[in-house]
Every structure is written in C-alpha cells, then in structure tokens.
Protein backbone atom coordinates (compact mmCIF):
# COMPACT_ATOMS: atom_id res chain seq x y z
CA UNK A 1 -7.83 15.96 9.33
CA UNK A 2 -4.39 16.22 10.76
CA UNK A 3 -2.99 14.02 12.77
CA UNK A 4 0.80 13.76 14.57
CA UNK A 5 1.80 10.51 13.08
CA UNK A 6 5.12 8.04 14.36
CA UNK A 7 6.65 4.79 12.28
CA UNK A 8 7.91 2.67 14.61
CA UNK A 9 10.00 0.05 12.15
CA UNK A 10 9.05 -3.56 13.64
CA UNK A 11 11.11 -6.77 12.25
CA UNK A 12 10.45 -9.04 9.45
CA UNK A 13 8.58 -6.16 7.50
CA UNK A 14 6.02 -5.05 9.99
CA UNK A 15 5.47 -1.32 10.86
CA UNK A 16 3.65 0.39 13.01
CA UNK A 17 1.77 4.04 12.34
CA UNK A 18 0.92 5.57 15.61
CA UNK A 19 -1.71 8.63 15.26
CA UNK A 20 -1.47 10.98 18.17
CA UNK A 21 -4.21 13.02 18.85
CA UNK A 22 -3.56 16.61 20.19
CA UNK A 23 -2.39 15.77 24.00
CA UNK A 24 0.32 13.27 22.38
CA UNK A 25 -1.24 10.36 23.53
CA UNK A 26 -1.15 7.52 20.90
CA UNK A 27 -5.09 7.03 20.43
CA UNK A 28 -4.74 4.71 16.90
CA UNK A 29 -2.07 2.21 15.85
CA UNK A 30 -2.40 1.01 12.49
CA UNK A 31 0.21 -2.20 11.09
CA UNK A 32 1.25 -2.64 7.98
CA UNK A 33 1.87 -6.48 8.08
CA UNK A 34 3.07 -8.33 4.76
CA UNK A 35 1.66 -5.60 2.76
CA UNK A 36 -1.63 -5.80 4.90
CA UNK A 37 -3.08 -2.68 6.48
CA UNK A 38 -5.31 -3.40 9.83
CA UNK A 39 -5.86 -0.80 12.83
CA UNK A 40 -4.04 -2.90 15.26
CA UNK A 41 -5.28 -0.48 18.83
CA UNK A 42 -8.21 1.61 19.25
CA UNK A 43 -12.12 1.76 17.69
CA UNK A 44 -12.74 3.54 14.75
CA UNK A 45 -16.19 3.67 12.20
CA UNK A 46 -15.05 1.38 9.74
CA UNK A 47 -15.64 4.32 7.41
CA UNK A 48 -12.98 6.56 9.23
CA UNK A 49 -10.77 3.65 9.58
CA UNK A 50 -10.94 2.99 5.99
CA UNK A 51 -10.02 6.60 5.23
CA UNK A 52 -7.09 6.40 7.95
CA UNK A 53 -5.74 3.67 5.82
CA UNK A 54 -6.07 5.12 2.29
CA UNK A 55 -4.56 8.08 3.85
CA UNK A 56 -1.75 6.15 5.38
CA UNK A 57 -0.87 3.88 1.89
CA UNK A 58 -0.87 6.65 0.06
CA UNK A 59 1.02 8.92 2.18
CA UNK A 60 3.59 6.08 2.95
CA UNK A 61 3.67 3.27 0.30
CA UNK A 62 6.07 5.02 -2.47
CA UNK A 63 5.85 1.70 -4.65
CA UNK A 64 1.68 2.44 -4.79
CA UNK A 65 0.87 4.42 -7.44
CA UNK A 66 -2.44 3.94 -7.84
CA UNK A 67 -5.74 3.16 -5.51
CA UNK A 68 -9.23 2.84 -5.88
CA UNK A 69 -12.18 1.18 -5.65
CA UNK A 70 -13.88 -1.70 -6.85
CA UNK A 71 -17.48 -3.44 -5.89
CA UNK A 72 -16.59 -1.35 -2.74
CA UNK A 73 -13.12 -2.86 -2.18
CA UNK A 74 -10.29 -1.37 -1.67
CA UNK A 75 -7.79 -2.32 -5.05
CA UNK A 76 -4.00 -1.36 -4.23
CA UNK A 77 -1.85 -1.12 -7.49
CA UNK A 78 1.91 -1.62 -6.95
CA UNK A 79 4.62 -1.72 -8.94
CA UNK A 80 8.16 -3.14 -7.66
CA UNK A 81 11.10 -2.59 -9.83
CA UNK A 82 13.41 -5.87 -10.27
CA UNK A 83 16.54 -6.02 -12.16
CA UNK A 84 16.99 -5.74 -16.45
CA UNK A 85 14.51 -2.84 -16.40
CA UNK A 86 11.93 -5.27 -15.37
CA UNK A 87 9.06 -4.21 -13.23
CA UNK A 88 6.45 -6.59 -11.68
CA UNK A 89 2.64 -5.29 -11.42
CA UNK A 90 0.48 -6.11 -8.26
CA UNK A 91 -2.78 -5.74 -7.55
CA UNK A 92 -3.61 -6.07 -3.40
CA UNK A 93 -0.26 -8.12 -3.14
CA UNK A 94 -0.88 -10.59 -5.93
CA UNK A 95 1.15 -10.54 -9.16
CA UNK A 96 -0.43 -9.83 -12.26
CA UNK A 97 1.86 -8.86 -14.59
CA UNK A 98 5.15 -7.66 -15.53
CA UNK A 99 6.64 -4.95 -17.82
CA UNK A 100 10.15 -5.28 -19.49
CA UNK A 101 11.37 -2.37 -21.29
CA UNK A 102 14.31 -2.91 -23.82
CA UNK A 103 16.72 0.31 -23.54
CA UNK A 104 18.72 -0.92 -27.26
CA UNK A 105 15.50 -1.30 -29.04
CA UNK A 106 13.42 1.28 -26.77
CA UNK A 107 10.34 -0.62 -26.65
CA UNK A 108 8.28 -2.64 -23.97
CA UNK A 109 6.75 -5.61 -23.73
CA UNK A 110 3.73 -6.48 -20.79
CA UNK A 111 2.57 -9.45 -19.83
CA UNK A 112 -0.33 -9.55 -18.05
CA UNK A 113 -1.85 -12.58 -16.16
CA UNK A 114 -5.60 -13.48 -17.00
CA UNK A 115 -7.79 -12.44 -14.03
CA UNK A 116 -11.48 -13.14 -13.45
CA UNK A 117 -13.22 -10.88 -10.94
C-alpha cells in the first residue's frame, strides 16, 4: 500500500503523520507522542492500524532498529547513543540496558537490566 504521507513537527516532541489518500484529503492522522504511536483521526481495523504503525516506526524512527512481536505485542527495540561511546538499550521506551565500548582497549562491556515477562 502506498500512501502520500506529511510530518507535521508539533512541540514538546509530538508529531503528527498525516496519510492522504488519492484526492489529497488527509483521511488518517497518526501521533507519535513521548515515543507512543496512536491513530489520533479516523477508523481503521485494528489490524490495518497496527500495520500503519509498524510501517510508520519503521519507516520514520532511525534510532529503531529492531521490531517484532511478542505474546502478540508489539516490542520496539531502540538504541540512543549518549556520550563516551555509550549507548542505552530500550525496549517499548523502558531502559534495559546499556553498552559501553572502550576505543583504547577495543572491547565492550553490556549491562543488561533483569526483566521478567
């Protein structure tokens, strides 16, 4: 499916993704609020609108590397680079680890946090 598709930057964080369909009328809005995805206008098949937002994180989250699924949830894996080659690991906006790679010695160390699912 292809869809015209318009960022409109909001502030504090917030975007909105505004799906067009072919008479450029904006028939979806999806926000990205605080790392949440919701369809914020118009009815979708919660299947669809599922899709529509896998679609949309992957297509516009450049921190999300990986995505998948887990006892039918979506499971968003992020990592954000801080500073001292130090990266911190989410999973679905919670922190869950970190990785710190030493450029004199060229190794890495990862800490992980203990999670029970």
């Amino acid at each position: 499916m292809y869809a015209q598709i318009t960022v409109h930057d909001k502030s504090m964080g917030m975007k909105d993704y505004h799906l067009y369909n072919k008479n450029g009328l904006a028939f979806y809005v999806f926000r990205k609020s605080q790392g949440e995805w919701q369809l914020a206008f118009g009815v979708l098949a919660d299947d669809i609108k599922e899709a529509c937002i896998d679609a949309l994180i992957l297509r516009f989250d450049t921190d999300v590397p990986e995505l998948f699924y887990h006892h039918e949830k979506r499971q968003v894996v992020e990592f954000r680079a801080k500073k001292y080659s130090l990266w911190h690991i989410y999973l679905n906006n919670a922190y869950v680890g970190s990785i710190q790679y030493y450029t004199f010695t060229k190794s890495s160390i990862t800490t992980l946090k203990t999670m029970a699912y």
